[in-house]
Protein backbone atom coordinates (compact mmCIF):
# COMPACT_ATOMS: atom_id res chain seq x y z
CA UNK A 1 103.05 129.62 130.86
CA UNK A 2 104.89 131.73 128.69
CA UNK A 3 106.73 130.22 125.22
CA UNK A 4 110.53 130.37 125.13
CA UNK A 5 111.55 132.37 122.52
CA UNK A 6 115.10 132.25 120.67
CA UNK A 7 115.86 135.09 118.14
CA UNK A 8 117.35 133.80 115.02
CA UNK A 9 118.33 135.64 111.56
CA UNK A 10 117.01 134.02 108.31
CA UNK A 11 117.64 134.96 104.44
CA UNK A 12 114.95 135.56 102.44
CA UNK A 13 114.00 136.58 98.97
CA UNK A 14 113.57 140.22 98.31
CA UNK A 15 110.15 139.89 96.74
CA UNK A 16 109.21 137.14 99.65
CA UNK A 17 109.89 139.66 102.32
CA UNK A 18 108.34 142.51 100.81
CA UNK A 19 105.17 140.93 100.45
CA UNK A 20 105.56 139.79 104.21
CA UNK A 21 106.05 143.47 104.68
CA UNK A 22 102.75 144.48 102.67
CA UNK A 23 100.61 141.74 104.29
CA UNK A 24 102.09 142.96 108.10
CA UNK A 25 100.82 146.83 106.56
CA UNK A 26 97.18 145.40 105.34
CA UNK A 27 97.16 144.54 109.09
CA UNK A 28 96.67 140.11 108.25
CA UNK A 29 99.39 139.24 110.63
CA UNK A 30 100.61 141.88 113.64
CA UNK A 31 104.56 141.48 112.50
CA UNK A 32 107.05 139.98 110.58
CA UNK A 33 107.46 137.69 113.53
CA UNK A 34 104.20 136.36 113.63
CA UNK A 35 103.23 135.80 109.93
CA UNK A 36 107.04 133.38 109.71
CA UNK A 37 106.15 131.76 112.87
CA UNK A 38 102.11 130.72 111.37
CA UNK A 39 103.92 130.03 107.91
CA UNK A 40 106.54 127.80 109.55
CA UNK A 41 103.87 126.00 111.82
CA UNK A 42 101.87 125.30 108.56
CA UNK A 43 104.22 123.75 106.97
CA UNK A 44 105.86 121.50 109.66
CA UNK A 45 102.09 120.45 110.44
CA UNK A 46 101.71 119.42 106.33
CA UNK A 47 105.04 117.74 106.70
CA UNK A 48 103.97 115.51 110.01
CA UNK A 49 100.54 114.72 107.90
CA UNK A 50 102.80 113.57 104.61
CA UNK A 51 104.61 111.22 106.67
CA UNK A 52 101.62 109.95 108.72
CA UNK A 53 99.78 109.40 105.42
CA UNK A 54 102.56 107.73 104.16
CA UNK A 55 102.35 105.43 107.11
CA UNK A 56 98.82 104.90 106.39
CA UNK A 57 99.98 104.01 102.79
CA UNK A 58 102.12 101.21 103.76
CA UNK A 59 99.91 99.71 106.09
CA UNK A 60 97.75 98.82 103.10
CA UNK A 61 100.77 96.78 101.72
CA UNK A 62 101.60 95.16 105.04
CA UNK A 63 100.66 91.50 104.47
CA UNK A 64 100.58 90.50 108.30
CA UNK A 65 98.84 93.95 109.71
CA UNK A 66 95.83 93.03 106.37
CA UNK A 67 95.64 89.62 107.68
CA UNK A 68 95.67 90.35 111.24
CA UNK A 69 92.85 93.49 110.22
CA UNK A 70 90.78 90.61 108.80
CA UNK A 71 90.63 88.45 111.64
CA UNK A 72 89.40 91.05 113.97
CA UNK A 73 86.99 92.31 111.37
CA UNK A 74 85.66 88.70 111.21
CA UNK A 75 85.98 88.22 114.91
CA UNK A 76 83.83 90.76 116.12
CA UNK A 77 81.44 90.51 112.64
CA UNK A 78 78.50 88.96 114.87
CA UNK A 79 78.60 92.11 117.07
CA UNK A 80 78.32 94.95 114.69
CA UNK A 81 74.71 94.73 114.56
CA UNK A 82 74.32 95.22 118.00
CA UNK A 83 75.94 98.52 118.23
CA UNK A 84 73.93 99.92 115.58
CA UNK A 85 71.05 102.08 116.58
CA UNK A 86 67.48 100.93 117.02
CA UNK A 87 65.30 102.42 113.88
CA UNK A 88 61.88 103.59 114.85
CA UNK A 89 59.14 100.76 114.59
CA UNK A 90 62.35 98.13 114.81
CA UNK A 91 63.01 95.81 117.64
């Protein structure tokens, strides 16, 4: 299925768009188009990861998620051993 595509008109800085422009002529990216569009996808893709680690972060200063983490850890403790693989000459 084909993307939906909307054209839009952006402002950039002369030196930013001419070395679009000579990056587009050393053949990197096909067009103008393209190399924005990666750029753009980059970025939005750091952005989501910033926020998701951020997430992460204050997890790890949520009292009741810790506590709750710590119970399950020590709830399924006796088990671990069993899931781990079987060394050669070990029963």
């Amino acid at each position: 299925m084909a993307t939906r595509v909307i054209r839009t008109t952006i402002a950039l800085p002369v030196d930013l768009l001419e070395e679009v422009d000579r990056v587009v002529r050393r053949g990197v990216a096909r067009s103008r188009n393209e190399l924005v569009e990666a750029a753009l996808r980059r970025e939005l893709e750091a952005r989501h990861r910033e926020t998701v680690d951020a997430s992460i972060a204050d997890m790890a200063r949520d009292t009741e998620y810790l506590r709750d983490v710590t119970q399950i850890m020590a709830e399924f403790a006796s088990a671990d051993p069993e899931t781990l693989p079987k060394r050669a000459g070990r029963r």
